[in-house]
Protein backbone atom coordinates (compact mmCIF):
# COMPACT_ATOMS: atom_id res chain seq x y z
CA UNK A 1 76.97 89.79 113.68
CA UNK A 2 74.40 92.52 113.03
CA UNK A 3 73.19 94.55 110.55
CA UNK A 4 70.73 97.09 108.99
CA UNK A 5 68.36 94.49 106.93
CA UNK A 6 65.96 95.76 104.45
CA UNK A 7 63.49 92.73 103.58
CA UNK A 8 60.51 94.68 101.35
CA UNK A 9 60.64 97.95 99.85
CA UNK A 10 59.13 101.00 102.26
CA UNK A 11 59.32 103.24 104.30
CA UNK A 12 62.81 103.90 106.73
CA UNK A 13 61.29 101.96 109.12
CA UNK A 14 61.70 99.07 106.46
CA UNK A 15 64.96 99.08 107.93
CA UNK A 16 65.66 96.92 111.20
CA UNK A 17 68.60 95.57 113.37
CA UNK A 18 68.68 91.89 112.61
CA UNK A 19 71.49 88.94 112.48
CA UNK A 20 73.40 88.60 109.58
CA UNK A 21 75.71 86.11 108.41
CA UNK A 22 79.27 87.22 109.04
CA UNK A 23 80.57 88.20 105.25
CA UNK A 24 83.66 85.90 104.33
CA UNK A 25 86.10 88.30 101.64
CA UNK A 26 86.91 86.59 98.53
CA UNK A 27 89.27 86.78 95.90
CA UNK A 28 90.40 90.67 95.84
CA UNK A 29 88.37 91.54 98.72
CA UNK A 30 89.09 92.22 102.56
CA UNK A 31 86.79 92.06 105.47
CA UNK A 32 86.27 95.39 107.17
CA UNK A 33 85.44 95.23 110.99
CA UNK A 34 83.05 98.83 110.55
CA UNK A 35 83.15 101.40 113.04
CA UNK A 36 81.24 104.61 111.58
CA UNK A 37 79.05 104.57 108.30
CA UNK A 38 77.85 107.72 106.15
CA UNK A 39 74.10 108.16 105.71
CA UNK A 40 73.01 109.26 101.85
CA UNK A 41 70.07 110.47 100.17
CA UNK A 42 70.51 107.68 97.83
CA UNK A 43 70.40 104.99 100.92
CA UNK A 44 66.53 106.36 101.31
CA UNK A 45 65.89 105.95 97.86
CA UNK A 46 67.05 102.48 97.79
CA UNK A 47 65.09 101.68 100.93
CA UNK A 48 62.26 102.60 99.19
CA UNK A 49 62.98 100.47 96.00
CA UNK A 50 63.12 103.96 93.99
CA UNK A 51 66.67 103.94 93.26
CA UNK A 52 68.02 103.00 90.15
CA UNK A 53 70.08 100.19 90.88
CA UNK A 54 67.97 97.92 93.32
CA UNK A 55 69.23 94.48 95.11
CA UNK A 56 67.62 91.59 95.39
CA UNK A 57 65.79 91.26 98.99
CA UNK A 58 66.32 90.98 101.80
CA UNK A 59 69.63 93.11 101.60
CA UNK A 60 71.92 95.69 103.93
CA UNK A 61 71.46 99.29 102.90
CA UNK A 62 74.86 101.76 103.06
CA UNK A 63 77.37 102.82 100.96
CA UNK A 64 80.12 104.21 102.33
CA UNK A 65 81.58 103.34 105.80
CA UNK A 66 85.66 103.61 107.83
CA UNK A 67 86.84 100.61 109.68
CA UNK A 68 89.76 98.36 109.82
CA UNK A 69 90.75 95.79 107.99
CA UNK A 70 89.95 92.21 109.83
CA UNK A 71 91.13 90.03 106.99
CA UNK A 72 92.46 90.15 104.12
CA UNK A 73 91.38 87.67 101.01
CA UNK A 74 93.48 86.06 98.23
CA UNK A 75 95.57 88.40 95.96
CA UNK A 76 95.07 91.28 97.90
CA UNK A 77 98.33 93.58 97.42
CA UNK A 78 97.70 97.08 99.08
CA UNK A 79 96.49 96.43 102.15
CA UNK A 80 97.02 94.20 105.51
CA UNK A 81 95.03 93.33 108.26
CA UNK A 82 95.29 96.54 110.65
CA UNK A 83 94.74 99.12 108.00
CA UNK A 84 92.18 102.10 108.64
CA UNK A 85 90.70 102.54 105.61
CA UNK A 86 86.78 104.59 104.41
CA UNK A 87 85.31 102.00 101.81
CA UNK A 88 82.30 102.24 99.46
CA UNK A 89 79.94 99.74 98.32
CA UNK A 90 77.05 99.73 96.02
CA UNK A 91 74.87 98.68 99.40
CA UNK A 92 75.71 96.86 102.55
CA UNK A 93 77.48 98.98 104.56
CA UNK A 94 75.21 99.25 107.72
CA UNK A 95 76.94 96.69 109.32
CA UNK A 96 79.17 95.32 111.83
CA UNK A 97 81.29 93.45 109.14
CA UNK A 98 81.25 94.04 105.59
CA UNK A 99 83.58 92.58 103.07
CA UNK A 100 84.90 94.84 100.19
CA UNK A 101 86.87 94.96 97.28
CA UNK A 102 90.78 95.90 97.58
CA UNK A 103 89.90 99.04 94.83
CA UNK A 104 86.89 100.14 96.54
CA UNK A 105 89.07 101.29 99.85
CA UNK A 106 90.96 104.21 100.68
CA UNK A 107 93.74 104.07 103.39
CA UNK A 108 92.97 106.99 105.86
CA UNK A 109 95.31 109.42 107.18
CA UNK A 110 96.67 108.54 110.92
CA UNK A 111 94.70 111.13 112.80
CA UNK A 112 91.21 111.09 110.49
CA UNK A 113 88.41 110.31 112.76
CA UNK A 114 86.19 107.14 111.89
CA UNK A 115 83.66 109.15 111.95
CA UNK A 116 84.78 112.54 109.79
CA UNK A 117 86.38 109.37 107.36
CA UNK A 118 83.17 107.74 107.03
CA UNK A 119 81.63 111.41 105.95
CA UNK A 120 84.24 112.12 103.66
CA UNK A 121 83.13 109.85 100.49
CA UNK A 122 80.47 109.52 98.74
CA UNK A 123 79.17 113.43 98.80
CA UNK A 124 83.00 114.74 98.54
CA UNK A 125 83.53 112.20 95.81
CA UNK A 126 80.04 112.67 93.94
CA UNK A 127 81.27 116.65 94.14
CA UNK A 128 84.43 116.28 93.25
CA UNK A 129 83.82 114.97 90.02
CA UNK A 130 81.05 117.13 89.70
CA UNK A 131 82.91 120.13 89.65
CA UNK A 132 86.39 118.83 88.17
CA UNK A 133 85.56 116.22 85.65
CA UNK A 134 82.63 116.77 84.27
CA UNK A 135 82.73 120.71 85.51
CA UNK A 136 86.10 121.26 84.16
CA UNK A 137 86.09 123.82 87.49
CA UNK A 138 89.19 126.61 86.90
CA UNK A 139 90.51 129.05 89.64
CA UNK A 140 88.74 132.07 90.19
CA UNK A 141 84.92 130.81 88.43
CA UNK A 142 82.15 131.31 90.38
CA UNK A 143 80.03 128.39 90.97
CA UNK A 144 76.20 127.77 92.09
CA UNK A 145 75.29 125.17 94.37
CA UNK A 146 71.70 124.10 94.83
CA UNK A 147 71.02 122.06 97.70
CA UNK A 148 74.21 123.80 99.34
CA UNK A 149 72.87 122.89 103.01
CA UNK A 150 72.61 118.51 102.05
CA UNK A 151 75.23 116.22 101.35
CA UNK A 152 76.68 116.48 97.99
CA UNK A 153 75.65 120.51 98.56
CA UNK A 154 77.81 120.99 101.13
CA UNK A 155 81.04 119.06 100.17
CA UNK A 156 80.57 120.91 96.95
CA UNK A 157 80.47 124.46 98.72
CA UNK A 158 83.64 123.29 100.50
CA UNK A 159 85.99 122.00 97.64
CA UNK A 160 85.20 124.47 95.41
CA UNK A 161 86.02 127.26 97.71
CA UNK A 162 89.47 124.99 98.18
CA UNK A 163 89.79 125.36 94.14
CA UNK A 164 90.03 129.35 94.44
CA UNK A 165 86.33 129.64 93.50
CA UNK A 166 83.40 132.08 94.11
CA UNK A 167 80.26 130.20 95.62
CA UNK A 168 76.84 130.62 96.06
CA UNK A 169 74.75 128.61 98.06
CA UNK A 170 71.10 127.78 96.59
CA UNK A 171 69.17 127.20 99.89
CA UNK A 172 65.38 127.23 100.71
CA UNK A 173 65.28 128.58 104.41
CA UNK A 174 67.10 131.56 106.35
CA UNK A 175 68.03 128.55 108.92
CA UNK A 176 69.97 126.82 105.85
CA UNK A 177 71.35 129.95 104.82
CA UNK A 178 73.14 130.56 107.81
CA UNK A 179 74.58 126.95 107.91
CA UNK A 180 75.78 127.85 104.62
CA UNK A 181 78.18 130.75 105.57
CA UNK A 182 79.49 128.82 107.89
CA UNK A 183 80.61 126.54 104.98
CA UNK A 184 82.11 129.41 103.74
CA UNK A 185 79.74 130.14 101.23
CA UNK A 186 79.93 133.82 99.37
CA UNK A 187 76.65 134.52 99.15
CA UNK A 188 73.26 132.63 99.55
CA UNK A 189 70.56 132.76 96.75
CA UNK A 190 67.44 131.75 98.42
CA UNK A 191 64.60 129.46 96.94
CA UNK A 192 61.77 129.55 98.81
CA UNK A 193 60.13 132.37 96.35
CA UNK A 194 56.94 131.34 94.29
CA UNK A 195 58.63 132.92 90.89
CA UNK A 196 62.18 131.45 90.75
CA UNK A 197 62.22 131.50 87.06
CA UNK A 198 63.64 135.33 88.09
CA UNK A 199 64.27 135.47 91.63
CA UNK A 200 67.13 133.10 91.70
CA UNK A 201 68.50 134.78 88.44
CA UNK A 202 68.70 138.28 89.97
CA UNK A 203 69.59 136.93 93.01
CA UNK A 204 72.75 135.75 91.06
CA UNK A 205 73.27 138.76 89.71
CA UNK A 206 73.14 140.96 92.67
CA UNK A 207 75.64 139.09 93.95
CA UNK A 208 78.28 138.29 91.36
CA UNK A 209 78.98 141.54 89.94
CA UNK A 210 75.57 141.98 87.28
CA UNK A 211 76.72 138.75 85.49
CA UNK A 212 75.52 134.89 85.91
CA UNK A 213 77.72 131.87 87.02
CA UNK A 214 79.89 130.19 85.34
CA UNK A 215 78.84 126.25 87.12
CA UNK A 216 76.24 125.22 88.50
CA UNK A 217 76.15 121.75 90.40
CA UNK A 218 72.40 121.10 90.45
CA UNK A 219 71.08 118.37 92.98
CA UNK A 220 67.07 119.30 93.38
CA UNK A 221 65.59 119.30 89.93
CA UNK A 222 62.22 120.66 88.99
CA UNK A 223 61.61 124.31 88.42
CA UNK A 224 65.05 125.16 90.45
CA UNK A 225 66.89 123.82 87.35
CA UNK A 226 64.91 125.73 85.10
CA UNK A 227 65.73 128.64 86.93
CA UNK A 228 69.37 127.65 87.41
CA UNK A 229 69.62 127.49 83.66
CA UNK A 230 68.66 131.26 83.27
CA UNK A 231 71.59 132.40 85.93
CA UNK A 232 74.10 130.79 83.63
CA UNK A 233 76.98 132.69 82.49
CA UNK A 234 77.70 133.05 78.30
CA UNK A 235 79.50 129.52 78.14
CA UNK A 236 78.87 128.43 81.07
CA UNK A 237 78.11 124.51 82.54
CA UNK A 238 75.56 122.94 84.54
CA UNK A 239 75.88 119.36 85.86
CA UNK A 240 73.37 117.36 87.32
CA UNK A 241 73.74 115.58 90.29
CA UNK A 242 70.38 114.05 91.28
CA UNK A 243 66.77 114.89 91.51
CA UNK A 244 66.01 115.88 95.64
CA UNK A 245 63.04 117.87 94.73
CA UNK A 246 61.07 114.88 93.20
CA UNK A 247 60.37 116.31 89.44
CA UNK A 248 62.55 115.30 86.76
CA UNK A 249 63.16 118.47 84.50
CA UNK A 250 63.76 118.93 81.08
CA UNK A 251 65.80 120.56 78.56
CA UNK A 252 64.85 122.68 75.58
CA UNK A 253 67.93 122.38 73.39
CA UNK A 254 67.53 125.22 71.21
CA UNK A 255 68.38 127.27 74.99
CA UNK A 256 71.90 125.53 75.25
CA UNK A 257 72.60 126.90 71.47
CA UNK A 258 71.55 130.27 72.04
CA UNK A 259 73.56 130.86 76.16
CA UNK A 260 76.17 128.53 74.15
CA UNK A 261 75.75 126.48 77.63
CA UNK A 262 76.01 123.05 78.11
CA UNK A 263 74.61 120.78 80.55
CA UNK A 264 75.73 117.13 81.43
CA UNK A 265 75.19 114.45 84.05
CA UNK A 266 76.96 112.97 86.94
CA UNK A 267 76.29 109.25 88.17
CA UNK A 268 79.16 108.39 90.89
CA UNK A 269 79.36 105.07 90.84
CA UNK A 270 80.05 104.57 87.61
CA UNK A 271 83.39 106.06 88.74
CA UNK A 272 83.51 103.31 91.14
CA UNK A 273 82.47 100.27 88.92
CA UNK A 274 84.56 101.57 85.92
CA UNK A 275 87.00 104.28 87.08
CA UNK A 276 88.64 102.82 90.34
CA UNK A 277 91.65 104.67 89.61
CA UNK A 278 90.05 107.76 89.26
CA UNK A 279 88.08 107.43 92.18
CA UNK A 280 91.34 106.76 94.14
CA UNK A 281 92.93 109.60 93.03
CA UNK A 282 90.14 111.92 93.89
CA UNK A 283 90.10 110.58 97.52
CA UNK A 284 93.33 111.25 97.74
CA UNK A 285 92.97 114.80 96.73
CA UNK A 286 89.84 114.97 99.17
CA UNK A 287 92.31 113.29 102.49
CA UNK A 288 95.16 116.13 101.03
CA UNK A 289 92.76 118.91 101.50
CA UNK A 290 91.54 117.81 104.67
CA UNK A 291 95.48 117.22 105.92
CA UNK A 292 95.92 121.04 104.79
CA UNK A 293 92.89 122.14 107.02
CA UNK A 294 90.78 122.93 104.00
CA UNK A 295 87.52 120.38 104.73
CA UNK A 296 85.88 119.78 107.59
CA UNK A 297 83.08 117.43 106.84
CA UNK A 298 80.03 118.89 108.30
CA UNK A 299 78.65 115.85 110.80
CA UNK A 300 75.82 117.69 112.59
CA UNK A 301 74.34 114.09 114.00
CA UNK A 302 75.94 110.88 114.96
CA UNK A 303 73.45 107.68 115.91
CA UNK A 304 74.35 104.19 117.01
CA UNK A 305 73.85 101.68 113.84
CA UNK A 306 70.30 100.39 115.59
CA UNK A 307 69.22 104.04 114.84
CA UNK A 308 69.49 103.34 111.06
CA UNK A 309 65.51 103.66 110.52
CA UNK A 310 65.67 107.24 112.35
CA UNK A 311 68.35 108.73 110.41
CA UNK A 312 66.55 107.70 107.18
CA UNK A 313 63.35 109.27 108.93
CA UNK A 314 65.17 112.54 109.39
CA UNK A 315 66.75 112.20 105.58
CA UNK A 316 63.10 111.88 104.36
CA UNK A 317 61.48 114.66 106.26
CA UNK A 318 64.45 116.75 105.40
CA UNK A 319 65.73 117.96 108.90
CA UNK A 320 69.19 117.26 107.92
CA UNK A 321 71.91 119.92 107.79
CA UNK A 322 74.58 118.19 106.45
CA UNK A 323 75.93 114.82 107.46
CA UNK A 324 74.25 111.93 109.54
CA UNK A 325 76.82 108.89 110.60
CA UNK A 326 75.99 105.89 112.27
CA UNK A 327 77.95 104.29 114.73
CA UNK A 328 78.96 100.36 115.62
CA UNK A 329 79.15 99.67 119.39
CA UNK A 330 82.63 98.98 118.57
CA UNK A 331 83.44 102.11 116.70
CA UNK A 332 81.77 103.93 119.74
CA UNK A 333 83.84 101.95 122.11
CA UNK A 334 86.95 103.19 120.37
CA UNK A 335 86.21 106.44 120.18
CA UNK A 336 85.36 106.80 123.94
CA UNK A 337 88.60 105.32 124.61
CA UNK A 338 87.36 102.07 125.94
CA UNK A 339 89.92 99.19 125.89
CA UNK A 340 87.61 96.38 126.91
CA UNK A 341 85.17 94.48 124.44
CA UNK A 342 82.68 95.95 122.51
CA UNK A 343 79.06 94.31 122.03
């Protein structure tokens, strides 16, 4: 079979077609014959060997992908060979096969698209937990996105406007903006100004009624956070969700005592290593909202799996407005309608 191998830490183009051995499922696992995979910031980082969990090279890239199941392995109990299902895996996911654990896969509903199912994890489940777990999101808060036009940014934008919730959308660019609304954003706090220390604060508070936010799910870092800090409701909760900008901030505790604020982290797959039950039930809640009409995973690109290196490229150079999937020839076959063999 083939498969997106990485064999030395680089650039995207690091990240070639190549043959790979065809992955046998063990004990709890089942073999997933992959027909569209999800494309994550996180995949670029890894690439790069400046994520925090590495593998050992050479190794597949990808963590989330929708396919059916091929074959099942021993003591597997949910699932039989025929099931749709969106998976997620630490890596190894760009490719034509991939075997995965029983509890790492979520049976899709009927009339999902691979290709929506394969966009519908990792950023929905990352924001998910973001805003309900370690958010504690209620009905009728307003919440702050940064990053609202990316991944976790715009699944984020979309389930908390499911919850009932006020959102603004952090963007840097008119263009994002835009994209943004469409979302179904409330408002847009842009963050291209030199001095967001105050712009992004009264931008806030132009726009939600003279006071700050009450959550703010923070995915860029550096002097955004700082700034997102300051637009912060009395009481109110910022989680962090990654670092896009580059720069690490920091806190200054003596702030979170005087706003009474707190801010706390978010590392998703911890939820998947630890909390497979949780995860579960969140992607259930994620397929339910999507049944009800309420998501519509934002895929603005979708490349054949050979194309792996490009979509990377365009993660990098940050072109992307929302989602990038890749494709198998197989899960393009399939969704062209083709009955006959694909390569």
């Amino acid at each position: 079979m083939k498969a997106v191998v990485v064999e030395r830490f680089g650039q995207p183009d690091a990240a070639g077609l190549r043959d790979w051995p065809l992955p046998v499922p063990g004990a709890g696992e089942v073999r997933i014959e992959v027909h569209a995979m999800g494309v994550n910031f996180p995949d670029l980082l890894t690439v790069a060997g400046k994520y925090q969990n590495l593998p050992a090279l050479p190794f597949v890239p990808g963590k989330e992908l929708a396919g059916i199941v091929a074959e099942v392995g021993a003591g597997v109990r949910r699932l039989r060979v025929g099931d749709r299902v969106m998976a997620q895996r630490e890596n190894g996911a760009f490719a034509e096969q991939v075997a995965v654990r029983e509890d790492h896969c979520f049976p899709m509903p009927e009339s999902l698209p691979m290709v929506q199912a394969a966009a519908l994890g990792l950023t929905y489940q990352t924001a998910w937990f973001g805003l309900h777990d370690r958010g504690a999101l209620q009905c009728g808060e307003t919440v702050l996105v940064t990053g609202a036009s990316g991944g976790v940014g715009t699944a984020a934008v979309q389930l908390a406007k499911a919850a009932g919730c006020r959102v603004l959308a952090a963007v840097s660019t008119p263009e994002k903006a835009e994209f943004a609304r469409g979302l179904g954003a409330d408002g847009v706090v842009l963050t291209g100004d030199a001095d967001l220390r105050e712009s992004v604060r009264r931008q806030v508070y132009d726009q939600n009624h003279g006071r700050g936010v009450d959550l703010v799910i923070e995915s860029v870092g550096g002097p955004l956070f700082d700034a997102c800090l300051r637009s912060l409701a009395w009481s109110g909760r910022l989680v962090v969700a990654g670092f896009a900008g580059g720069e690490i901030p920091s806190v200054k505790a003596n702030y979170l005592l005087i706003k009474h604020i707190s801010v706390c982290g978010l590392h998703w797959s911890d939820y998947r290593e630890a909390f497979p039950e949780k995860m579960r039930d969140a992607q259930a809640r994620i397929f339910g909202f999507w049944r009800e009409g309420r998501l519509d995973p934002p895929v603005t690109a979708v490349l054949p799996l050979e194309q792996a290196s490009t979509a990377l490229q365009a993660i990098a150079a940050r072109r992307v407005l929302g989602k990038l999937v890749l494709e198998t020839a197989r899960g393009r076959a399939a969704r062209d309608g083709a009955t006959g063999p694909a390569g």
